[in-house]
PDB file of N, CA and C in Angstrom:
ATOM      1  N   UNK A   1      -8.140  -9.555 -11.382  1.00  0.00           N
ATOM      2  CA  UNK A   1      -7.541  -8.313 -11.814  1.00  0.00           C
ATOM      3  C   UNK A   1      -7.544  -7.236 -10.725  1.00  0.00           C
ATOM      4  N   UNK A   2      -8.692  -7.248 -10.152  1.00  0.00           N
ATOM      5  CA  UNK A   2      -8.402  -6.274  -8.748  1.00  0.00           C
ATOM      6  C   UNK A   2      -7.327  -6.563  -7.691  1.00  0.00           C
ATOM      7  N   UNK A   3      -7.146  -7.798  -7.773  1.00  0.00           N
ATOM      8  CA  UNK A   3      -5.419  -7.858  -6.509  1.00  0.00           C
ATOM      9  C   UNK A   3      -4.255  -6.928  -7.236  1.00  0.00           C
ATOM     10  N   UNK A   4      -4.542  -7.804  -8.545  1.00  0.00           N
ATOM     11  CA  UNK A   4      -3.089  -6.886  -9.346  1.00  0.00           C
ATOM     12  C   UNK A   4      -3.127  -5.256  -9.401  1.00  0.00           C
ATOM     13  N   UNK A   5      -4.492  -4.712  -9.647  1.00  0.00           N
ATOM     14  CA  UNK A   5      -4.198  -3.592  -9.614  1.00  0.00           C
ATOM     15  C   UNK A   5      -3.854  -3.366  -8.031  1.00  0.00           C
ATOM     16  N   UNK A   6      -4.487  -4.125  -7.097  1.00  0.00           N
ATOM     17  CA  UNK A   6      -4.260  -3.355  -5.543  1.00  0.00           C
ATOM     18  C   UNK A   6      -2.944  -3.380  -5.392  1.00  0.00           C
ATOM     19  N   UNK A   7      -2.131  -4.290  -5.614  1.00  0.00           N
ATOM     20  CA  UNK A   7      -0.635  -4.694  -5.557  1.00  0.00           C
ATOM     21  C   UNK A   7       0.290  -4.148  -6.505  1.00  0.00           C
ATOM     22  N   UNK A   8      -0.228  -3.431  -7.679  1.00  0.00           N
ATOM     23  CA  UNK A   8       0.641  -1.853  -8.146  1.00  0.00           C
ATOM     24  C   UNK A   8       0.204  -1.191  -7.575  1.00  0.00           C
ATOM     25  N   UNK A   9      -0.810  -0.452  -6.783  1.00  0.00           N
ATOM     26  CA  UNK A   9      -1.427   0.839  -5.946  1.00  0.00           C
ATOM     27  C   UNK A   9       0.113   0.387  -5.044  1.00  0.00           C
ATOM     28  N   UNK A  10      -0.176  -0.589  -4.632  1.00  0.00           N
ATOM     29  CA  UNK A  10       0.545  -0.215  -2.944  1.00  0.00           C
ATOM     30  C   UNK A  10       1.791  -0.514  -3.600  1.00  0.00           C
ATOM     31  N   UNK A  11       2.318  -0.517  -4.940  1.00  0.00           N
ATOM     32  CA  UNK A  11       3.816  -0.446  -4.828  1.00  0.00           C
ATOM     33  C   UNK A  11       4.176   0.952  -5.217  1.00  0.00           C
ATOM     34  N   UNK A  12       3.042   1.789  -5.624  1.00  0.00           N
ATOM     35  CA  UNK A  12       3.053   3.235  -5.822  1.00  0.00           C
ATOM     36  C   UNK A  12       3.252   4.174  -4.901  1.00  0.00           C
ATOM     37  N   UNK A  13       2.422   3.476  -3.661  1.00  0.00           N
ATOM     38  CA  UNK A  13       2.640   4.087  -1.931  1.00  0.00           C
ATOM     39  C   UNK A  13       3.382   3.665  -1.370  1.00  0.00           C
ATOM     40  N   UNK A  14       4.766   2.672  -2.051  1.00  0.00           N
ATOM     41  CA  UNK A  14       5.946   2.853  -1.520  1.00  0.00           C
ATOM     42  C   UNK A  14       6.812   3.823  -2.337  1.00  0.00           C
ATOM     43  N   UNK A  15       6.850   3.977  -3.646  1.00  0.00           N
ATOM     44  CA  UNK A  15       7.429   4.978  -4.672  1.00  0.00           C
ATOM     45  C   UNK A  15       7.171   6.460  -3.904  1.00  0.00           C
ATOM     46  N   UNK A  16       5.911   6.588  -3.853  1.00  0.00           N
ATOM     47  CA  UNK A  16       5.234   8.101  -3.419  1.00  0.00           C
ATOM     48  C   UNK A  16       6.324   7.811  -1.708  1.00  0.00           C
ATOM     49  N   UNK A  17       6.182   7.350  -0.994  1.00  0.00           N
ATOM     50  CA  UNK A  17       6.532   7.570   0.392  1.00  0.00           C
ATOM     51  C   UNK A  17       8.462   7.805   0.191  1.00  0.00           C
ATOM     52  N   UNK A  18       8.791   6.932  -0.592  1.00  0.00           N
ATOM     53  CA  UNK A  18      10.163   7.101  -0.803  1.00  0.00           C
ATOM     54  C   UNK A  18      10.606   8.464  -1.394  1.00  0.00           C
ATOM     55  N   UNK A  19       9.714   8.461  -2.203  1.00  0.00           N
ATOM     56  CA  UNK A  19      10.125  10.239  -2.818  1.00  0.00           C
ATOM     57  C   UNK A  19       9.461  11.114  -1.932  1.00  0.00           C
ATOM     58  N   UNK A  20       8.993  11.298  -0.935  1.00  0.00           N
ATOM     59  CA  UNK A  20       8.707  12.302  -0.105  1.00  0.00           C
ATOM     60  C   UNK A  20       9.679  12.435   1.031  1.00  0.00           C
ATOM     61  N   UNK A  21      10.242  10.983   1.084  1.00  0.00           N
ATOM     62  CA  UNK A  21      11.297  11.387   2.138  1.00  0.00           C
ATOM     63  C   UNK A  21      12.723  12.100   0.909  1.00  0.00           C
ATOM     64  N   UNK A  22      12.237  11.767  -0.153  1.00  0.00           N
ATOM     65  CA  UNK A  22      13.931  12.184  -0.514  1.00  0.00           C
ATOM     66  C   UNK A  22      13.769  13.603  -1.498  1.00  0.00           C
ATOM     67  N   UNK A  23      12.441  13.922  -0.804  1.00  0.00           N
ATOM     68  CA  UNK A  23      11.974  15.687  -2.188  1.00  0.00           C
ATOM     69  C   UNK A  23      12.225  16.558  -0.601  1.00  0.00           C
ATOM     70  N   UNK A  24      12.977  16.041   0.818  1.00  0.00           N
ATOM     71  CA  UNK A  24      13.073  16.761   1.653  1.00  0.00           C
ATOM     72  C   UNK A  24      12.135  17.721   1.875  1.00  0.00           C
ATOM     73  N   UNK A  25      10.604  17.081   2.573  1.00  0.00           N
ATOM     74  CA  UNK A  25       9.839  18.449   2.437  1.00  0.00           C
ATOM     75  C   UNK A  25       9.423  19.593   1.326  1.00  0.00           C
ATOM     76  N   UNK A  26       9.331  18.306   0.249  1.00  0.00           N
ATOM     77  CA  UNK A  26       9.101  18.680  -0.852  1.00  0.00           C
ATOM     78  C   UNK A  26       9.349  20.103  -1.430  1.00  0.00           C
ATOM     79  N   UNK A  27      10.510  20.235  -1.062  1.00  0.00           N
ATOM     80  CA  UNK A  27      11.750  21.799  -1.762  1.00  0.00           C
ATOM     81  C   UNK A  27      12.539  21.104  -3.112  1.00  0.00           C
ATOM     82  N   UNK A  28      12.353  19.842  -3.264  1.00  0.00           N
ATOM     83  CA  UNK A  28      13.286  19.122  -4.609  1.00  0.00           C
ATOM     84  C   UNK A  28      12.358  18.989  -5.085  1.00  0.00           C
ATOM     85  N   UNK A  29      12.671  19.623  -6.472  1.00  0.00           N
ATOM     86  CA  UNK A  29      11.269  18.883  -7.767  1.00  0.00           C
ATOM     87  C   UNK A  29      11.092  17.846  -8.086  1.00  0.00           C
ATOM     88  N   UNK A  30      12.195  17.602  -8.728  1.00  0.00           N
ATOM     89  CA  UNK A  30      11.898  15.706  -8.822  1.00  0.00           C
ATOM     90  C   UNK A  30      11.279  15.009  -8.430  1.00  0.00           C
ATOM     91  N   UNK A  31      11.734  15.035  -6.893  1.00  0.00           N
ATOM     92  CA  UNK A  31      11.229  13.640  -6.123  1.00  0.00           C
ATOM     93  C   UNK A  31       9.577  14.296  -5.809  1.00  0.00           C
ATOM     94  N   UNK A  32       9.390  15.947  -5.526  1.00  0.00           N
ATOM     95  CA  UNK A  32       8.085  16.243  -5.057  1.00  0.00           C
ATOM     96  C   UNK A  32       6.757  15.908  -6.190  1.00  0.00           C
ATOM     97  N   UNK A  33       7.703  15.739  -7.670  1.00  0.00           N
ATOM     98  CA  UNK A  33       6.752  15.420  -8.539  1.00  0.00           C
ATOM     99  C   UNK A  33       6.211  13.697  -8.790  1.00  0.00           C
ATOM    100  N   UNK A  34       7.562  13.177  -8.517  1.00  0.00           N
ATOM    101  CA  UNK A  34       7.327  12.150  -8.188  1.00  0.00           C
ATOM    102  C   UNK A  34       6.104  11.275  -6.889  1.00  0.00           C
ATOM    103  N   UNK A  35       6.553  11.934  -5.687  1.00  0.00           N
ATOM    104  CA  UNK A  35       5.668  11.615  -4.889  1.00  0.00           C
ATOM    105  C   UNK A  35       4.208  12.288  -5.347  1.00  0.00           C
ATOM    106  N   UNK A  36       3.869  13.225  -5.946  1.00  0.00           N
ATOM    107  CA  UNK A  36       2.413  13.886  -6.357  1.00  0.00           C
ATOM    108  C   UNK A  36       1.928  12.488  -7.621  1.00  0.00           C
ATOM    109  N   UNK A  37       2.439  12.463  -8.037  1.00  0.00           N
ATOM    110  CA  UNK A  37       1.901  11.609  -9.231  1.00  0.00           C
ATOM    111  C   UNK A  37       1.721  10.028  -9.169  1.00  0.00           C
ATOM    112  N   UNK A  38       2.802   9.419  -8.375  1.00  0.00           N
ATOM    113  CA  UNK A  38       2.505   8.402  -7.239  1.00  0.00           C
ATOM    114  C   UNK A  38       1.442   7.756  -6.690  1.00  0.00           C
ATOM    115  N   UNK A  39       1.523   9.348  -5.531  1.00  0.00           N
ATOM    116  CA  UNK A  39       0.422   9.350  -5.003  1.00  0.00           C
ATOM    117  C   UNK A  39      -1.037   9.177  -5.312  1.00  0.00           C
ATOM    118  N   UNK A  40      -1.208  10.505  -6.550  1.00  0.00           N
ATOM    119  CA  UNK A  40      -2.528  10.115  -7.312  1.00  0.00           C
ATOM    120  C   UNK A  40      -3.179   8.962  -7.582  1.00  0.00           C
ATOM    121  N   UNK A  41      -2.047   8.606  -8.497  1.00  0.00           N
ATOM    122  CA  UNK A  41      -1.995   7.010  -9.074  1.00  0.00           C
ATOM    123  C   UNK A  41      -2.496   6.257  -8.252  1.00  0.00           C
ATOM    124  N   UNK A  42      -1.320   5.819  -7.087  1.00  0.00           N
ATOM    125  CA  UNK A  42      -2.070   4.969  -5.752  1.00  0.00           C
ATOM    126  C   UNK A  42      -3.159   5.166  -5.269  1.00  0.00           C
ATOM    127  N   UNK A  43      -3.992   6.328  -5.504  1.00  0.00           N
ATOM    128  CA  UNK A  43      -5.142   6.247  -4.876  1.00  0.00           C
ATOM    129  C   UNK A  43      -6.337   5.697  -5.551  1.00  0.00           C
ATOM    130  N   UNK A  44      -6.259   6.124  -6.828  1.00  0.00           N
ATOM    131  CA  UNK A  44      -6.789   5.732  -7.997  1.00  0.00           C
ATOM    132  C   UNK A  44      -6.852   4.289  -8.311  1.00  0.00           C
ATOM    133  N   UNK A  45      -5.568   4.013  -7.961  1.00  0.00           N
ATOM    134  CA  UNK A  45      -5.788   2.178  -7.537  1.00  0.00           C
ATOM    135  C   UNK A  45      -6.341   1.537  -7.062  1.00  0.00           C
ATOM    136  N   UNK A  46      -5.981   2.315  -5.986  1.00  0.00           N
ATOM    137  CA  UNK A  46      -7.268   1.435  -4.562  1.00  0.00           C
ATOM    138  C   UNK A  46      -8.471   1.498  -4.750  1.00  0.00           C
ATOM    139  N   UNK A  47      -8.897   2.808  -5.402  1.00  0.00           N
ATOM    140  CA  UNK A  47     -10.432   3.696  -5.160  1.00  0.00           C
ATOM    141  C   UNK A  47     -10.649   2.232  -6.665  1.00  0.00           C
ATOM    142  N   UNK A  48     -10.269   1.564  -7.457  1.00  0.00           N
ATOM    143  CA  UNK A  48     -10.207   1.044  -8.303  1.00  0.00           C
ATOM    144  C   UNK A  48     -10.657  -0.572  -7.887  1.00  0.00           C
ATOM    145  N   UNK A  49      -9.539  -0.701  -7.063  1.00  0.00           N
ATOM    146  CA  UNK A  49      -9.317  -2.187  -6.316  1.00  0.00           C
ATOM    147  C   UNK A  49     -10.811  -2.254  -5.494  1.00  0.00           C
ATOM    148  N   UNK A  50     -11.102  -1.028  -4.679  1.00  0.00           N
ATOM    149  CA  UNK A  50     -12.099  -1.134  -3.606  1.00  0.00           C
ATOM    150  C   UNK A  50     -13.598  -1.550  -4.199  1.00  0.00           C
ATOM    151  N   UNK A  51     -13.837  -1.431  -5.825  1.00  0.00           N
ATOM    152  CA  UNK A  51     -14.647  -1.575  -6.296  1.00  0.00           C
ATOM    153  C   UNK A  51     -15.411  -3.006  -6.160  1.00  0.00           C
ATOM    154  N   UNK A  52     -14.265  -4.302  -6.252  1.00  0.00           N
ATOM    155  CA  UNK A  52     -14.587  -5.205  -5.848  1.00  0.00           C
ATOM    156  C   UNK A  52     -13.918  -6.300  -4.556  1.00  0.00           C
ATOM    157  N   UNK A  53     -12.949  -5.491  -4.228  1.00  0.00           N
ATOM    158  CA  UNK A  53     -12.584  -5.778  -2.793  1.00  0.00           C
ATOM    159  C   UNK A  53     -12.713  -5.455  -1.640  1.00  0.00           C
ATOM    160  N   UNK A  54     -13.580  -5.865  -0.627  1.00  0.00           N
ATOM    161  CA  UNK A  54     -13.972  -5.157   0.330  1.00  0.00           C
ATOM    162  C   UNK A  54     -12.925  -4.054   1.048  1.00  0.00           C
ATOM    163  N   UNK A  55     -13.262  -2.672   1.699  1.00  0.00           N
ATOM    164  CA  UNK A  55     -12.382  -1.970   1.438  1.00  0.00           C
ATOM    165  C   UNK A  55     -11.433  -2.183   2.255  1.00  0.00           C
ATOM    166  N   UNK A  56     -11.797  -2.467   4.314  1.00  0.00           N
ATOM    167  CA  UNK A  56     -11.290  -2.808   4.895  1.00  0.00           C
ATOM    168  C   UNK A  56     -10.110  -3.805   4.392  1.00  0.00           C
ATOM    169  N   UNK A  57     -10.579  -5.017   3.824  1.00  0.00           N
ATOM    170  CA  UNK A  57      -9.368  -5.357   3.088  1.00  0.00           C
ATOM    171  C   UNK A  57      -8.401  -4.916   2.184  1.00  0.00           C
ATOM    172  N   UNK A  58      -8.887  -3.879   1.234  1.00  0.00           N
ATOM    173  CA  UNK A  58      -8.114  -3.494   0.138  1.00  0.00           C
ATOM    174  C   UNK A  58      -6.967  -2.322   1.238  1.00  0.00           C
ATOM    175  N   UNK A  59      -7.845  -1.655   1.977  1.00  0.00           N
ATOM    176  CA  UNK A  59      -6.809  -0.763   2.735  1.00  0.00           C
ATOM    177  C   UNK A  59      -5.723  -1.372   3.686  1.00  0.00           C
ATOM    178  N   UNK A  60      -6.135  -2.374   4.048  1.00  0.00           N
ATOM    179  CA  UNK A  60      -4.938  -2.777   4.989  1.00  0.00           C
ATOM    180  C   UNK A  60      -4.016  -3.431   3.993  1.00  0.00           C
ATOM    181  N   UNK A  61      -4.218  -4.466   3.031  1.00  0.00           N
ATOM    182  CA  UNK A  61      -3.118  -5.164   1.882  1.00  0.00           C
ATOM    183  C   UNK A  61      -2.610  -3.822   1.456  1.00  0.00           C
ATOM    184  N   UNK A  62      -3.374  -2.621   0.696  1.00  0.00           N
ATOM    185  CA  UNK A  62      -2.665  -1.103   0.245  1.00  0.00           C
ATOM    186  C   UNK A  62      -1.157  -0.955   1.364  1.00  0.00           C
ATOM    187  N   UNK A  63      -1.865  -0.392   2.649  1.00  0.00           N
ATOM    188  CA  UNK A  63      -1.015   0.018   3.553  1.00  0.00           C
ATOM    189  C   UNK A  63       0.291  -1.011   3.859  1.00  0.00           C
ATOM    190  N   UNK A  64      -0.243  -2.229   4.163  1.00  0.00           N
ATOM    191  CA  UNK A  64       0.293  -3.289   3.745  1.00  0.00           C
ATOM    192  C   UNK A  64       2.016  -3.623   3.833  1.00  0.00           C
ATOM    193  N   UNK A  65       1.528  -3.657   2.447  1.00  0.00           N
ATOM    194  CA  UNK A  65       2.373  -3.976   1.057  1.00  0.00           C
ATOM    195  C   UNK A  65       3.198  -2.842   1.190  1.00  0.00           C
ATOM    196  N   UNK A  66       3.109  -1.754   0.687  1.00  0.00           N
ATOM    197  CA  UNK A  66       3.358  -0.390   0.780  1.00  0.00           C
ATOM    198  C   UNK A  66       4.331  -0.259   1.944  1.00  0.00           C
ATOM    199  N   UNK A  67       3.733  -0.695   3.050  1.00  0.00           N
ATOM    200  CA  UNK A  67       4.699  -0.295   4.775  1.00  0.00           C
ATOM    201  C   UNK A  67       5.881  -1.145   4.034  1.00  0.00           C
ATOM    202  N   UNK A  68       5.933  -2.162   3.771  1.00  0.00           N
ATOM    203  CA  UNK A  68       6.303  -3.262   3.905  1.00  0.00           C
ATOM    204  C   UNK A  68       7.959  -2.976   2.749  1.00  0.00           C
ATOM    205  N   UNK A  69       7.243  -2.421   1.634  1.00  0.00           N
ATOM    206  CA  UNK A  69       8.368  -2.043   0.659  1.00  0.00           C
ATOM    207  C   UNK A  69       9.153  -0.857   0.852  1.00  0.00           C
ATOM    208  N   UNK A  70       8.483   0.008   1.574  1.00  0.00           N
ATOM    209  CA  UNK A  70       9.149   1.455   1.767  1.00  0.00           C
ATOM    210  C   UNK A  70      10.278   0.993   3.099  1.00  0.00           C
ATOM    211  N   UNK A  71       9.813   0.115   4.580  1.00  0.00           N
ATOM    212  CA  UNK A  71      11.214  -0.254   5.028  1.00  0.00           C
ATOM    213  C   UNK A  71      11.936  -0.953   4.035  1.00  0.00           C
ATOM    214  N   UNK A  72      11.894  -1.855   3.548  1.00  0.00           N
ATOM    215  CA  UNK A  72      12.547  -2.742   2.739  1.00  0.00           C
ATOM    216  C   UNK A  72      13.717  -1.531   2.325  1.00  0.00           C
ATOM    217  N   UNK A  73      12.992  -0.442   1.533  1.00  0.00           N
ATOM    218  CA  UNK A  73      13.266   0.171   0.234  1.00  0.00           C
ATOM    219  C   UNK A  73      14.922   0.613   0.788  1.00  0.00           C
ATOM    220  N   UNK A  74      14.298   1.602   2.192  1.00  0.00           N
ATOM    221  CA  UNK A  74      15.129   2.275   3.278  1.00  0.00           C
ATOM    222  C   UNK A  74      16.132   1.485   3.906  1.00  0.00           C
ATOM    223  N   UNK A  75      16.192   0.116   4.074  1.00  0.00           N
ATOM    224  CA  UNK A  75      16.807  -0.631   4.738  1.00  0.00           C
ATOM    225  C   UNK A  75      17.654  -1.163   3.883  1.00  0.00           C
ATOM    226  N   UNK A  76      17.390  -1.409   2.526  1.00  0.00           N
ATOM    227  CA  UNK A  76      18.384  -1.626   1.242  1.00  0.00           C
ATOM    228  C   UNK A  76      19.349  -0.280   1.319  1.00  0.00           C
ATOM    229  N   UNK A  77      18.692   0.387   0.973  1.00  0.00           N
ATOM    230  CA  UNK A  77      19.845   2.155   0.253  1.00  0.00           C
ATOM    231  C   UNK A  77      20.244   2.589   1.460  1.00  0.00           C
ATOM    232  N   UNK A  78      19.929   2.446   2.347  1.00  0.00           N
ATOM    233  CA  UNK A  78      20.634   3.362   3.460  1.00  0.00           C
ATOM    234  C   UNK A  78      19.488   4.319   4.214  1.00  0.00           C
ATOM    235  N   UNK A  79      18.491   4.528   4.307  1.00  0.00           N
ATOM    236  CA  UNK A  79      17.128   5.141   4.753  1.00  0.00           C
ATOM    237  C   UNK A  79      17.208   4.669   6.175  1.00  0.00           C
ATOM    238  N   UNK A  80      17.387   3.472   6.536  1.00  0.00           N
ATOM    239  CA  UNK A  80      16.840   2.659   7.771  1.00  0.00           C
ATOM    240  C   UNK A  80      18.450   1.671   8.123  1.00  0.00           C
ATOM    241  N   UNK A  81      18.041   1.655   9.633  1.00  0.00           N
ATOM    242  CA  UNK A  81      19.018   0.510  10.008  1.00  0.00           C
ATOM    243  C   UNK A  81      18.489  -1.033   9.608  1.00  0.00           C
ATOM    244  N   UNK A  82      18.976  -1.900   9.215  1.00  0.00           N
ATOM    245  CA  UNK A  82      19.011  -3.591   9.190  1.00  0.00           C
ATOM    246  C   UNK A  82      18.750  -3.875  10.375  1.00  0.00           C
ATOM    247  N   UNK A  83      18.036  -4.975  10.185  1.00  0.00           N
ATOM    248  CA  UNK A  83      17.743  -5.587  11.860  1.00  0.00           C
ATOM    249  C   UNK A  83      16.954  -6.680  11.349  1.00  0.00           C
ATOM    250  N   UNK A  84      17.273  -8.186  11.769  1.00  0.00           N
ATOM    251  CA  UNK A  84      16.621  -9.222  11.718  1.00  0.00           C
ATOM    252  C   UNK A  84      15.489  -9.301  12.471  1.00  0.00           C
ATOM    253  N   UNK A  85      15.017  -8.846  13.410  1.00  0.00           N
ATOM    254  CA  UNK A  85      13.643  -7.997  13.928  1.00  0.00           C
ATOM    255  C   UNK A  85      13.084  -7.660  12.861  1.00  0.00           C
ATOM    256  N   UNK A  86      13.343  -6.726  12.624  1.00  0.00           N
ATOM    257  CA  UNK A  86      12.468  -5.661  10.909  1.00  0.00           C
ATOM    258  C   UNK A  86      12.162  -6.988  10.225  1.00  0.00           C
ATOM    259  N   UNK A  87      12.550  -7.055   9.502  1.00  0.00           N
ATOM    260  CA  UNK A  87      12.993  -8.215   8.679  1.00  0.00           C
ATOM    261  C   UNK A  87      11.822  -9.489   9.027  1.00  0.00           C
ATOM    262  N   UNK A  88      11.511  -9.889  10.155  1.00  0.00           N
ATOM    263  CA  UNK A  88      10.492 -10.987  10.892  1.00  0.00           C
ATOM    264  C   UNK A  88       9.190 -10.307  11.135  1.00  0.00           C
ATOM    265  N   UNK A  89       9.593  -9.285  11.728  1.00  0.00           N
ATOM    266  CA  UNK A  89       8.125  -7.950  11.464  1.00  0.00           C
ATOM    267  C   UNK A  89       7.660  -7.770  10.068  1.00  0.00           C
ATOM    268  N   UNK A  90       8.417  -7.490   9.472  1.00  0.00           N
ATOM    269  CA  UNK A  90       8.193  -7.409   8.149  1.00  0.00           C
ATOM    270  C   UNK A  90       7.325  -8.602   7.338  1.00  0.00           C
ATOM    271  N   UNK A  91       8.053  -9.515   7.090  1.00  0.00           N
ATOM    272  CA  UNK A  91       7.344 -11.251   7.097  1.00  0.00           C
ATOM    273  C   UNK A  91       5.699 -11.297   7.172  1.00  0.00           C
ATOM    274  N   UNK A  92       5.580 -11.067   8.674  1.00  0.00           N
ATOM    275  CA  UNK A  92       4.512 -10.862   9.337  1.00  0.00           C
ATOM    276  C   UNK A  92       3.658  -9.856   8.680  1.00  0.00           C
ATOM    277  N   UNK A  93       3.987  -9.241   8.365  1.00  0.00           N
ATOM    278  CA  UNK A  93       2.847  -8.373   7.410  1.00  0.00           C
ATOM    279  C   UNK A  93       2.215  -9.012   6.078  1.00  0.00           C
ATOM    280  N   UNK A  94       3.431  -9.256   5.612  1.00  0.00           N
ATOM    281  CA  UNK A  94       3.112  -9.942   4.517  1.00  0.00           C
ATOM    282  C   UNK A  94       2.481 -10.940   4.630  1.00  0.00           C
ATOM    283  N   UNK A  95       2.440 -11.908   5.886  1.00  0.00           N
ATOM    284  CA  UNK A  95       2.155 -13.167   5.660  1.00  0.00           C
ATOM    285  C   UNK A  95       0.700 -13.027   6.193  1.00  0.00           C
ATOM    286  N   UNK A  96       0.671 -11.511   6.539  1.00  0.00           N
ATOM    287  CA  UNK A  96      -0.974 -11.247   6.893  1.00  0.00           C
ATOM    288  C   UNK A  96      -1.942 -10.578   5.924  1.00  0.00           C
ATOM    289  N   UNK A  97      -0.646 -10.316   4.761  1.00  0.00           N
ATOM    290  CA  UNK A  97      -1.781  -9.632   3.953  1.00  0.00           C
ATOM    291  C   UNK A  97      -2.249 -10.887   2.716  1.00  0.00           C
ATOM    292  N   UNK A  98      -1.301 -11.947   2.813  1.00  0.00           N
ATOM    293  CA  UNK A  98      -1.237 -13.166   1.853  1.00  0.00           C
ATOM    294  C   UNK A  98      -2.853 -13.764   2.651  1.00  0.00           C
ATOM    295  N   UNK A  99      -2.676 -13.867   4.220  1.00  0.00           N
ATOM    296  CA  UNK A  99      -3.964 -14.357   4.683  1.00  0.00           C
ATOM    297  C   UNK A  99      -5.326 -13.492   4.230  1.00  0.00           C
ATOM    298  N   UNK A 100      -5.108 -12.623   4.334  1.00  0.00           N
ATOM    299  CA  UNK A 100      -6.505 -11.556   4.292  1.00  0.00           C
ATOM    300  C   UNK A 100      -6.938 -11.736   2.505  1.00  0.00           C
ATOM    301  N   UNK A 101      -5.864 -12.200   1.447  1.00  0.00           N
ATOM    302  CA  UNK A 101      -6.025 -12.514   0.717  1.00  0.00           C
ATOM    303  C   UNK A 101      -6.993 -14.223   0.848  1.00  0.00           C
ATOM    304  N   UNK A 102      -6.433 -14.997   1.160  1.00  0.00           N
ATOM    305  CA  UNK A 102      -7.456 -16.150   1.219  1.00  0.00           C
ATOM    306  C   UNK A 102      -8.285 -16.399   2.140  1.00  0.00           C
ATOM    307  N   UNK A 103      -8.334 -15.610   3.255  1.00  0.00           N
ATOM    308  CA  UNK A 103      -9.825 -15.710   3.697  1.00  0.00           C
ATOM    309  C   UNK A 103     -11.117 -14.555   3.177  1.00  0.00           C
ATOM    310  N   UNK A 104     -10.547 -13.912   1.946  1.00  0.00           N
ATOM    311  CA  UNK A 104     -11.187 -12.611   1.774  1.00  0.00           C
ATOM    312  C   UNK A 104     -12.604 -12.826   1.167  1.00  0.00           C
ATOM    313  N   UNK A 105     -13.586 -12.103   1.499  1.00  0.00           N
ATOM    314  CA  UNK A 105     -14.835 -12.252   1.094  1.00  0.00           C
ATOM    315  C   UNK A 105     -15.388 -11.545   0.179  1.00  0.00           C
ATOM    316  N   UNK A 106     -16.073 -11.325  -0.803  1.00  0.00           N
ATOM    317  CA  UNK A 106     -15.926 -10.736  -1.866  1.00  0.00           C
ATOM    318  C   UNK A 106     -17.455  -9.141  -0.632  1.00  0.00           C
ATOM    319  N   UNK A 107     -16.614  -7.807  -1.835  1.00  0.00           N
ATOM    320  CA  UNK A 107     -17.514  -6.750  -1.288  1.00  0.00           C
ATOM    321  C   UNK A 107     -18.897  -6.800  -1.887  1.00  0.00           C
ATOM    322  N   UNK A 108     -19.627  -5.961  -0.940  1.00  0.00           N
ATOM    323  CA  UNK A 108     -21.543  -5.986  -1.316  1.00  0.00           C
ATOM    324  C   UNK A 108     -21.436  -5.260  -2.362  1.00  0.00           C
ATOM    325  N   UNK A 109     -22.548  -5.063  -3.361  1.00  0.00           N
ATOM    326  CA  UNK A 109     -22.717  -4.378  -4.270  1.00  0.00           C
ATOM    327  C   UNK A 109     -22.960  -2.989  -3.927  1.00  0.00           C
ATOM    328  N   UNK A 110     -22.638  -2.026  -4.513  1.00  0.00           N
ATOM    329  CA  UNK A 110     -23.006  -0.729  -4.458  1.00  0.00           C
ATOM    330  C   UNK A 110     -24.151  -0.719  -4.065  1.00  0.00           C
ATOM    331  N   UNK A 111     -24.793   0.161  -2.968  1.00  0.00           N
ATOM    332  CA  UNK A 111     -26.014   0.369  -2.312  1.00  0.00           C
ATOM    333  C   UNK A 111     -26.560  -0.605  -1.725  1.00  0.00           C
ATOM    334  N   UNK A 112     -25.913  -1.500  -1.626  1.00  0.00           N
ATOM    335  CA  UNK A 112     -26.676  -2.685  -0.555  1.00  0.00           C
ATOM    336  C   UNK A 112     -25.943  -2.356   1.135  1.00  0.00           C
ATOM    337  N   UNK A 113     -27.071  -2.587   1.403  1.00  0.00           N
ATOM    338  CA  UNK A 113     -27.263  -2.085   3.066  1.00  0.00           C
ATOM    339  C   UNK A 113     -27.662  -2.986   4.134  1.00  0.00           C
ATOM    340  N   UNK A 114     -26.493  -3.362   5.035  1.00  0.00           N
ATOM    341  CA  UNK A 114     -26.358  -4.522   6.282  1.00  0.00           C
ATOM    342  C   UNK A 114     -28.087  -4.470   6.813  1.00  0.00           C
ATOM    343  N   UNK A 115     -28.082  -5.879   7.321  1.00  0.00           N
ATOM    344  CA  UNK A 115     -29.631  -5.397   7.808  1.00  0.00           C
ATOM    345  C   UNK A 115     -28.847  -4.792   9.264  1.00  0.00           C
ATOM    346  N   UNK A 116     -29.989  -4.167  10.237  1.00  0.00           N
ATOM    347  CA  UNK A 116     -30.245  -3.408  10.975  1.00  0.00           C
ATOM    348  C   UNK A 116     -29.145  -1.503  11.010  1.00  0.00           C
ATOM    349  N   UNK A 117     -28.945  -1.317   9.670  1.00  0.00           N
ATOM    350  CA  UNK A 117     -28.390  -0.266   9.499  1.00  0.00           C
ATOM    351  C   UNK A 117     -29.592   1.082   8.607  1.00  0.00           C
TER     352      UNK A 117
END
């Protein structure tokens, strides 16, 4: 259950990033409310996800995923140029956050402390 929630967080921090580019410096309500509530949300996810996913991992799959949908998003509607580059870059993220998924190690318990720290 913690991937799934990490993997709505980071489709929230593509929602939130898309509506910040399109609340123009957040002068449009809509989209500025949109990206605020988003945002929250997404963090709330992670801070959620991080509970039992180590965080280093949960933040990079977050960022991720997230990078990953917001070009997408831009490169569909008109935001971004197309480029089969992007597109293989893109891949590559994913196919690194699919890895970080199966080599992932589960996080320490709250208050447990590395030895020599």
């Amino acid at each position: 259950m913690p991937w799934v929630v990490l993997l709505l967080s980071a489709v929230l921090e593509a929602v939130w990033a898309s509506a910040l580019a399109a609340s123009e410096g957040l002068s449009r309500p809509l989209p500025a409310v949109v990206f605020l509530v988003a945002g929250a949300l997404s963090m709330v996810g992670l801070a959620r996800a991080a509970r039992s996913i180590p965080i280093g991992t949960a933040y990079a799959v977050w960022t991720g995923v997230g990078a990953a949908l917001t070009v997408t998003w831009a490169m569909l509607f008109g935001g971004e140029a197309f480029s089969v580059a992007k597109v293989l870059l893109l891949a590559g993220v994913v196919a690194a956050v699919i890895g970080l998924k199966v080599v992932g190690t589960p996080a320490r318990p709250a208050g447990e402390r590395r030895v020599g720290t």
